[in-house]
Protein backbone atom coordinates (compact mmCIF):
# COMPACT_ATOMS: atom_id res chain seq x y z
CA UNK A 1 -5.62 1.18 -12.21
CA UNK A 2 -1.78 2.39 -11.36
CA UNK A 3 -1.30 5.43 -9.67
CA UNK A 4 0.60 8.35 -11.36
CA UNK A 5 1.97 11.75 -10.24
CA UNK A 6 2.80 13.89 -12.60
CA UNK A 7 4.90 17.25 -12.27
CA UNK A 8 5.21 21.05 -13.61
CA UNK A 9 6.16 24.36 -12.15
CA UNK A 10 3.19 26.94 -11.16
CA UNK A 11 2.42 29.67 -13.51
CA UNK A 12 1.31 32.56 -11.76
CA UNK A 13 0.13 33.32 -8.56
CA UNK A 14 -2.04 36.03 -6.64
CA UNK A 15 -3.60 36.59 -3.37
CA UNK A 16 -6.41 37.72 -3.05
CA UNK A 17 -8.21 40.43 -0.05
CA UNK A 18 -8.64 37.57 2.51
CA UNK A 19 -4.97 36.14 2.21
CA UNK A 20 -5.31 33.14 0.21
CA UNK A 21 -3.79 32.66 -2.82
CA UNK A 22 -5.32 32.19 -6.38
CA UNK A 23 -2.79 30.23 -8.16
CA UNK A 24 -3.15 29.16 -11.79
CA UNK A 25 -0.58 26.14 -12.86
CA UNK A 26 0.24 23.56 -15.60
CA UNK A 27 -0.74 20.17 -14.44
CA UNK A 28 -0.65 17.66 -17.69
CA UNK A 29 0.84 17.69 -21.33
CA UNK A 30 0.98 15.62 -24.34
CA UNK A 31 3.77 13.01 -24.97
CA UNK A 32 5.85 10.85 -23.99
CA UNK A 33 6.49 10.54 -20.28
CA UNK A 34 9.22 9.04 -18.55
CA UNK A 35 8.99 6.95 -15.21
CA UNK A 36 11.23 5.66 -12.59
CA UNK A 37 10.83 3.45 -10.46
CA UNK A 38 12.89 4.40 -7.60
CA UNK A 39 15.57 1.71 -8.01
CA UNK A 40 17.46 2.57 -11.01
CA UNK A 41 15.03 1.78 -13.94
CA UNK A 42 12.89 3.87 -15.85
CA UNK A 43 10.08 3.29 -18.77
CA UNK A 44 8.43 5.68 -21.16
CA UNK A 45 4.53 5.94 -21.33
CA UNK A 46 2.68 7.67 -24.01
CA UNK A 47 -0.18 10.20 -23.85
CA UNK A 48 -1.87 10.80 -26.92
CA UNK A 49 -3.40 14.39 -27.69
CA UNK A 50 -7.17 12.52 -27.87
CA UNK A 51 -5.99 11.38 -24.57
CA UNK A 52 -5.19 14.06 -22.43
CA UNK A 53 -7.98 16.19 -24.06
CA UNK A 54 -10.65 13.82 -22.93
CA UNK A 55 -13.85 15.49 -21.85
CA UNK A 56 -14.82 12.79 -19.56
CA UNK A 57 -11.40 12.84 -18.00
CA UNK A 58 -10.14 16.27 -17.63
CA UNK A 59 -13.58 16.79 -15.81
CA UNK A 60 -12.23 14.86 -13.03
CA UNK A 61 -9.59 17.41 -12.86
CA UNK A 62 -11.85 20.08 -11.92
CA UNK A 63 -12.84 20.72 -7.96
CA UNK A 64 -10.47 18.24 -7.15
CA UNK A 65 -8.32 18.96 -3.47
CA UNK A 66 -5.40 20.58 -3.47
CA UNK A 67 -2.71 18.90 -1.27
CA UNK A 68 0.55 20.44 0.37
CA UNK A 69 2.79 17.35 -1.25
CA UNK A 70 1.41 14.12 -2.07
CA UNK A 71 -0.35 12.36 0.90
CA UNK A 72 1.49 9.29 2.46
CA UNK A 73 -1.99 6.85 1.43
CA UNK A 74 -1.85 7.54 -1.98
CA UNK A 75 -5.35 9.32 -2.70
CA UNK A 76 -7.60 11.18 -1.62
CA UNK A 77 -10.86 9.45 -0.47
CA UNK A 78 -14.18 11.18 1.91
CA UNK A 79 -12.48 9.71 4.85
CA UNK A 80 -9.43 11.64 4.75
CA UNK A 81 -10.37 14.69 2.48
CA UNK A 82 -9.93 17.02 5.52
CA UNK A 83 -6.72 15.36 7.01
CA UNK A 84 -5.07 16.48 3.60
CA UNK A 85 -6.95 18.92 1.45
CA UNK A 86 -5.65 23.04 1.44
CA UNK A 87 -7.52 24.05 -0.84
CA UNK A 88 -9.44 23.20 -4.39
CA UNK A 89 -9.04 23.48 -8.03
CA UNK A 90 -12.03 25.50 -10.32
CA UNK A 91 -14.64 24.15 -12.02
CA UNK A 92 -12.60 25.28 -15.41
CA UNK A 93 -9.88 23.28 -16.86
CA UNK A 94 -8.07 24.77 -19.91
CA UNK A 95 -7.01 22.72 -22.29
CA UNK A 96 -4.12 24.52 -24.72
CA UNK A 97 -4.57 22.08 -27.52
CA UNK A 98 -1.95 23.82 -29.88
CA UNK A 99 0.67 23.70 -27.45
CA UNK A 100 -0.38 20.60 -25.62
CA UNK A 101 -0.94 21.84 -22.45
CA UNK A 102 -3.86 21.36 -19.58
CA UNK A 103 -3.95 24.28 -17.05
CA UNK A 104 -6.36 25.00 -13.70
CA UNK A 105 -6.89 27.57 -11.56
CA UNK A 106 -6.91 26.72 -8.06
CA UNK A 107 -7.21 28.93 -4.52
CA UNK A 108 -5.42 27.64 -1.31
CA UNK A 109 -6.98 28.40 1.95
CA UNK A 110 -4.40 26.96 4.19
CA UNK A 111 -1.85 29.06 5.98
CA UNK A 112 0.92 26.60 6.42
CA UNK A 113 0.45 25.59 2.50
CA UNK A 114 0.46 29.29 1.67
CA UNK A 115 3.39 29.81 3.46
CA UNK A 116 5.09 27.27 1.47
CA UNK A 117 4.04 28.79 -1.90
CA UNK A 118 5.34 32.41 -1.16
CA UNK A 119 9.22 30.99 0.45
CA UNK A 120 8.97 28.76 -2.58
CA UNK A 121 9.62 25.44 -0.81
CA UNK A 122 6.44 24.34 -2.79
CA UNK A 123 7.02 25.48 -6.14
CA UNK A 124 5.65 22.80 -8.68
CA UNK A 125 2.02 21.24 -9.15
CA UNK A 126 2.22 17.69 -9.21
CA UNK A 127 -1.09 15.73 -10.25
CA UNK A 128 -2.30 12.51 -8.86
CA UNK A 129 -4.25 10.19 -11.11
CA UNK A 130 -5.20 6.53 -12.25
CA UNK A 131 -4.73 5.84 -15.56
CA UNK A 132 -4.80 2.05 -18.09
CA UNK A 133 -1.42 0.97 -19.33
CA UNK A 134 -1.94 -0.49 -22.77
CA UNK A 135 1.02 -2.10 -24.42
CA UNK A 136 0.50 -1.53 -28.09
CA UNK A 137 3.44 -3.14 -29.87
CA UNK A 138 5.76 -2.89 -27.71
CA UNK A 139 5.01 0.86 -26.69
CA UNK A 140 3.21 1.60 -23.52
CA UNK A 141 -0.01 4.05 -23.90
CA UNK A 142 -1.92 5.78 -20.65
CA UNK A 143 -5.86 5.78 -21.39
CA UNK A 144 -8.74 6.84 -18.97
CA UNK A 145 -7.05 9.25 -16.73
CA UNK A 146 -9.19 10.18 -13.52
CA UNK A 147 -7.66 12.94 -11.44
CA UNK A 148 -7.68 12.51 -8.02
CA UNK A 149 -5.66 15.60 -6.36
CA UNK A 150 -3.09 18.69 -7.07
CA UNK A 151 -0.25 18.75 -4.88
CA UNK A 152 2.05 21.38 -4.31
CA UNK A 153 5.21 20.06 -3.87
CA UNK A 154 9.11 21.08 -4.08
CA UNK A 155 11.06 22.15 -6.94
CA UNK A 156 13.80 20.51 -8.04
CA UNK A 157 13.80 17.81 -5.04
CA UNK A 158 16.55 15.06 -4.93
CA UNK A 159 17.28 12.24 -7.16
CA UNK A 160 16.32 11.65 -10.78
CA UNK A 161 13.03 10.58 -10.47
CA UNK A 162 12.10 14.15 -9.42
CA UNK A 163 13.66 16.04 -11.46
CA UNK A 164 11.78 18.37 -13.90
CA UNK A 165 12.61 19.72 -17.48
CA UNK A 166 9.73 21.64 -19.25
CA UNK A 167 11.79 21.38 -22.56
CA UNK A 168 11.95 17.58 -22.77
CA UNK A 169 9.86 14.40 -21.99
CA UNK A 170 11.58 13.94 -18.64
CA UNK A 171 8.51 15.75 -17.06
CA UNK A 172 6.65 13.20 -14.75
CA UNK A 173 7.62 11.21 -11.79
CA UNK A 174 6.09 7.50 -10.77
CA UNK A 175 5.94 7.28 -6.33
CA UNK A 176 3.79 3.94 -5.80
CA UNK A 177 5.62 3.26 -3.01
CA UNK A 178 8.11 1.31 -5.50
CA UNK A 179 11.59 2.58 -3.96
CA UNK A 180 10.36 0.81 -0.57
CA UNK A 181 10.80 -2.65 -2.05
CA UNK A 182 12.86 -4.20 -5.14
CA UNK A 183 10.04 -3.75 -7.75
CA UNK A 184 9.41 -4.22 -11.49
CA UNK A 185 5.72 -3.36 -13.57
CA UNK A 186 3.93 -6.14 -15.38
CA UNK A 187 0.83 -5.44 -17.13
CA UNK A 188 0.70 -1.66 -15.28
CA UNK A 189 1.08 -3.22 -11.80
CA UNK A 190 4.45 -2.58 -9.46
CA UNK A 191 4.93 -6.58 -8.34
CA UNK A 192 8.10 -7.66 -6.01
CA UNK A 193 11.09 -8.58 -8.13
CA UNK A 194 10.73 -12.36 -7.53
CA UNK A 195 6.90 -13.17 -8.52
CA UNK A 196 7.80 -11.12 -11.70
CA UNK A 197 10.39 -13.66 -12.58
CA UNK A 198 7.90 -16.03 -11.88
CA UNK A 199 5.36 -14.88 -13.91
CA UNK A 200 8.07 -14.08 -16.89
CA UNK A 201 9.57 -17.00 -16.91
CA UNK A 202 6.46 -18.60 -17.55
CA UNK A 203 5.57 -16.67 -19.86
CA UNK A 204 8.91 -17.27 -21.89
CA UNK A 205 8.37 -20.61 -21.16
CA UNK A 206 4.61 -20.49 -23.20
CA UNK A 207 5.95 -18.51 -25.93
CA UNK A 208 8.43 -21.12 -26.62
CA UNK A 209 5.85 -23.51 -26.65
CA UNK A 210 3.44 -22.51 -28.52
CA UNK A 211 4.75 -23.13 -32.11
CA UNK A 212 4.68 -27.09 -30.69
CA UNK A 213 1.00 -28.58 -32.16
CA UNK A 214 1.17 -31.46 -30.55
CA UNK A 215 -1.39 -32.83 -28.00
CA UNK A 216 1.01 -33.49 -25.09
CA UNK A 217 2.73 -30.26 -25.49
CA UNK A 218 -0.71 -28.73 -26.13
CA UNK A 219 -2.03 -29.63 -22.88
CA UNK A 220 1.29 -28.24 -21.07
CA UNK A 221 1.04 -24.82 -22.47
CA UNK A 222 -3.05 -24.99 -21.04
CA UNK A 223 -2.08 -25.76 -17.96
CA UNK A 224 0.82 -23.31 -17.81
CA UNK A 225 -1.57 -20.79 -19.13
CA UNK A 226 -3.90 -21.29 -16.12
CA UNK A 227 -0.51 -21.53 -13.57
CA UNK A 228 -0.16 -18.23 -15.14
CA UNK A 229 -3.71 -16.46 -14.80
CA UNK A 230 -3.71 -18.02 -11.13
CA UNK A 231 -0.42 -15.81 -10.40
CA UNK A 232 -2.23 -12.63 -12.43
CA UNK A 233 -5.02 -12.67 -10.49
CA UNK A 234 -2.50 -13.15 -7.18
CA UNK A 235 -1.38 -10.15 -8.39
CA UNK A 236 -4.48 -7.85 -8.83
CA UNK A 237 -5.61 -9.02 -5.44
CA UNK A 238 -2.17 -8.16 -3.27
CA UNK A 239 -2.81 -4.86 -5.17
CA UNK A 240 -6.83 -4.37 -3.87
CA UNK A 241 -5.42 -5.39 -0.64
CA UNK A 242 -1.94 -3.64 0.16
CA UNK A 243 -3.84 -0.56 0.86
CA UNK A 244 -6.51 -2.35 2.96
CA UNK A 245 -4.13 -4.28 5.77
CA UNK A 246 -4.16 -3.81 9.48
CA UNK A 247 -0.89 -2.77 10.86
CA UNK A 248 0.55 -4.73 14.52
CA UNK A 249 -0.81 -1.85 16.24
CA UNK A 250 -4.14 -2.19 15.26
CA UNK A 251 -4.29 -5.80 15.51
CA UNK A 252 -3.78 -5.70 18.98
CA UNK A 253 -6.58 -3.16 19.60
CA UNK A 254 -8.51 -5.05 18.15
CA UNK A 255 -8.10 -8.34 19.61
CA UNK A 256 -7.69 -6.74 23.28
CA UNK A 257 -11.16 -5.52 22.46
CA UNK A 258 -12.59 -8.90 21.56
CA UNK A 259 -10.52 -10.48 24.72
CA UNK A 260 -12.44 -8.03 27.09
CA UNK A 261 -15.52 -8.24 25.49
CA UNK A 262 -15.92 -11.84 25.99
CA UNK A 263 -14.76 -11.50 29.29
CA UNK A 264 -17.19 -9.85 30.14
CA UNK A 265 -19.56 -12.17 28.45
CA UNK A 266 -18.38 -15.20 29.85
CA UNK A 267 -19.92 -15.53 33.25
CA UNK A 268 -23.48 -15.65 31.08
CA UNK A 269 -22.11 -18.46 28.41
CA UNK A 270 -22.07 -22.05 29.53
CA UNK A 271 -19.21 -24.07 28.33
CA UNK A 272 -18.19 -21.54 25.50
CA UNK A 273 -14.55 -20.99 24.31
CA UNK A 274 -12.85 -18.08 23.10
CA UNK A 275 -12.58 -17.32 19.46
CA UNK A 276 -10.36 -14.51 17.91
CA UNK A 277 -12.39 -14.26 14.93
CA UNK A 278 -15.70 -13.39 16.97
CA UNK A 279 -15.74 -9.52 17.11
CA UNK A 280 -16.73 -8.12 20.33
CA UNK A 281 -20.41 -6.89 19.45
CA UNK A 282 -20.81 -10.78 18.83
CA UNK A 283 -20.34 -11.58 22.40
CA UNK A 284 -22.42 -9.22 23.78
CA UNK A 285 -25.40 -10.39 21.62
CA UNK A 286 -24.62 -14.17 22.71
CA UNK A 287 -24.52 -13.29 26.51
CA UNK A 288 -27.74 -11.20 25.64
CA UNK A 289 -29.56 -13.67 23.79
CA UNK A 290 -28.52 -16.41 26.60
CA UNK A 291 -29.78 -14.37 29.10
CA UNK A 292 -33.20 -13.10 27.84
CA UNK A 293 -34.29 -15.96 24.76
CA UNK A 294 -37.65 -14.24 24.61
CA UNK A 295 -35.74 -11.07 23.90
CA UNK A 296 -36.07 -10.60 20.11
CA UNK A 297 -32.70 -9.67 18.92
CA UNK A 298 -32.80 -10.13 15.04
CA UNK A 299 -33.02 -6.35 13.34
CA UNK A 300 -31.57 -5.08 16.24
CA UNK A 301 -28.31 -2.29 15.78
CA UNK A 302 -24.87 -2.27 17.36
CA UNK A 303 -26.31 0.35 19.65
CA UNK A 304 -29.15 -1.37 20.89
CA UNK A 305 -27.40 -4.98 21.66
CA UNK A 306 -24.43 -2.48 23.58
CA UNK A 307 -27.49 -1.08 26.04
CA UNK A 308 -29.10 -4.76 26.12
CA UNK A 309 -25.85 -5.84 27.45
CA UNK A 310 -25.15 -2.89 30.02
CA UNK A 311 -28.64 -3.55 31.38
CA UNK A 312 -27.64 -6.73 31.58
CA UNK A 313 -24.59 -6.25 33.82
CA UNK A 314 -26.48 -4.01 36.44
CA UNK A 315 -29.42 -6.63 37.15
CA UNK A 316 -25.94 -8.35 38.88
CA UNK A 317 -27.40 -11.64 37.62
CA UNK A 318 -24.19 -14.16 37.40
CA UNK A 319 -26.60 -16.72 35.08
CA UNK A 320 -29.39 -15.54 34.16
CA UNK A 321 -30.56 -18.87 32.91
CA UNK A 322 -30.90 -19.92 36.29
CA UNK A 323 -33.22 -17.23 37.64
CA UNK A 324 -36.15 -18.88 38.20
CA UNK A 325 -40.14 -18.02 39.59
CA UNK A 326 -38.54 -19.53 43.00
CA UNK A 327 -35.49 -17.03 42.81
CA UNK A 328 -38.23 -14.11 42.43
CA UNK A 329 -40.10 -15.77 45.24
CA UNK A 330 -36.85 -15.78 47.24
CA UNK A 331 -36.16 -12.54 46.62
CA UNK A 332 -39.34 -11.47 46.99
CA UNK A 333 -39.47 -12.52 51.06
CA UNK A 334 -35.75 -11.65 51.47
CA UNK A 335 -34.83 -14.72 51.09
CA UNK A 336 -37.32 -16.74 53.35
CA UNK A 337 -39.87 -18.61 51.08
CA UNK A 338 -41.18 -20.61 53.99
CA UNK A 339 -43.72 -18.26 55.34
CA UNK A 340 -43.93 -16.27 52.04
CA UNK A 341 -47.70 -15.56 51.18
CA UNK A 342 -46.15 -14.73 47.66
CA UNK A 343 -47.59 -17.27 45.00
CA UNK A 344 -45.94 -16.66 42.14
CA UNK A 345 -47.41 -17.12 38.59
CA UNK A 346 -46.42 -17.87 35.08
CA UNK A 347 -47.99 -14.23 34.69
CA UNK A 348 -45.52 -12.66 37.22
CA UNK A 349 -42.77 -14.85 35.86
CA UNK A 350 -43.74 -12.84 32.32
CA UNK A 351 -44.05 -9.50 33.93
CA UNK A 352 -40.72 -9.52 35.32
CA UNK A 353 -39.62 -10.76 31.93
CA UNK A 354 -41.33 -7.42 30.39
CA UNK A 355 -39.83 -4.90 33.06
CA UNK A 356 -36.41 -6.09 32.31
CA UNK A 357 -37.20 -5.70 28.40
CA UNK A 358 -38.67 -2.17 29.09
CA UNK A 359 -35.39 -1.24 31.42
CA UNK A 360 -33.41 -2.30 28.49
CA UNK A 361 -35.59 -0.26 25.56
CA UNK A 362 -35.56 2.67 27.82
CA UNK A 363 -31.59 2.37 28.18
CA UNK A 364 -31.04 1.95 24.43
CA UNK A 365 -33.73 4.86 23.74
CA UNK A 366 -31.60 7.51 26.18
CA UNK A 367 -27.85 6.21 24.45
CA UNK A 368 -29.81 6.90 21.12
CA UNK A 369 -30.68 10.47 22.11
């Protein structure tokens, strides 16, 4: 679903005993709403009075986080609630239906975003939402909004994409991160200018097509029809994914973690290569499992195979596969098995076996405290 922010100036105001502000504001309306796209072009979209006055959907609107401007991700989600949110709308939404108007009430509890409210720097409400785009003869129609925040942002900010009249339809703005790149919408998706020539060019090319009932010409337009749901679907994956990427920086923490972590699995390995797309918990439960095979590892956490592994380190064992009874007996007679008296057993073979699996429980059962 496209993301949309849409714009109006705040009501009223008041603040209350304990210095935060109850502010009441306009954050929707009936009609047509114009778009830009950050590069010059604009489109209209359509919201319908049965629409905006959706139970289901202005619902969504209430509780929702209130944001000083729009946050750089997009929308709000558990994992960054408290990076953005300053505060939260009511319960209540009122819906004027005569004058085609939705209003909240919302309080801001944040000093910096107060601050903003009373110099006026953050004047407007701006709404974040998904919506459908529904071309319906030629005439594109928003249906199934879900609000995801209220942002406070400026008034009157640069450029015409921002601009705000309450007595005509140029009243909402479109930021999907479309003035970053050369972009155009197909089907209610932003898309880089030259897969959408792609995709309309074959398009053009099927529509010319399809009054051809021939079978050779017939087969052409299938298998342009499938070139063409191959480059849609392209299109709704780069979409799940844009948001989802890891950045250079990460990347390299991540593979410097992977790079150590088999490093220091290694010396229990035998003739094992590194692999970038082994993650570094991977390792350590390889070098475990090499090292102990009666240890049972399947079921067992992160946390667990981590104090497995650190045990693992301090026995100072550089292969563990080769720690046999006669190491033990070595050890046992400092090193001297000549005159040792010691006769080890499969039993004391198994015993040492258990007290290094009860050193490594009782490791994992003190990290887990």
């Amino acid at each position: 679903m496209p993301a949309r922010f849409d714009r109006a100036p705040i009501v009223n105001r008041e603040e209350l005993p304990d210095g935060r502000l109850r502010v009441r504001a306009t954050f929707s309306k009936v009609g047509p709403l114009i778009y830009a796209d950050g590069v010059g072009n604009t489109h209209t979209e359509i919201v319908s009075p049965e629409e905006l006055f959706r139970v289901d959907s202005l619902e969504t609107a209430g509780l929702a986080p209130v944001t000083l401007g729009h946050p750089e991700v997009g929308m709000i989600n558990p994992e960054n609630w408290k990076d953005y949110a300053v505060g939260a709308s009511g319960s209540t939404v009122l819906a004027d239906r005569e004058r085609g108007l939705v209003d909240v009430v919302f309080v801001v509890g944040d000093q910096s975003a107060i601050d903003a409210v009373k110099r006026g720097d953050a004047a407007e409400v701006s709404a974040g939402y998904h919506a459908n785009i529904e071309d319906r003869n030629g005439q594109l129609y928003q249906t199934n909004r879900r609000y995801n925040h209220l942002a406070l942002v400026p008034k009157g900010r640069a450029g015409p994409q921002v601009r705000v009249h309450m007595d005509s339809a140029d009243w909402a703005m479109q930021t999907d991160k479309c003035a970053k790149k050369n972009m155009k919408k197909y089907k209610g998706y932003e898309i880089e200018d030259g897969l959408h020539k792609i995709i309309t060019d074959m398009e053009e090319k099927l529509t010319a097509m399809t009054s051809k009932k021939d079978e050779a010409e017939g087969s052409a337009i299938t298998q342009l029809q499938a070139k063409n749901d191959m480059l849609t679907a392209r299109v709704d994956e780069l979409t799940a994914e844009r948001d989802t990427r890891l950045d250079a920086e990460q990347v390299a923490v991540l593979a410097t973690a992977r790079l150590d972590a088999f490093a220091a699995a290694e010396p229990y390995l035998k003739d094992v290569k590194f692999d970038a797309s082994v993650e570094a918990i991977e390792w350590k439960r390889q070098a475990v499992a090499a090292a102990r095979p009666t240890l049972k590892l399947d079921g067992k956490d992160d946390a667990y195979i981590h104090a497995a592994f650190d045990v693992l380190k301090e026995l100072g064992v550089s292969n563990p596969g080769q720690r046999t009874k006669e190491t033990l007996d070595a050890a046992a007679v400092g090193g001297d098995r000549s005159g040792s008296a010691l006769k080890h057993t499969d039993s004391d073979w198994d015993a040492q076996m258990r007290a290094d699996e009860e050193a490594i429980n009782k490791t994992y059962e003190e990290a887990a405290k």
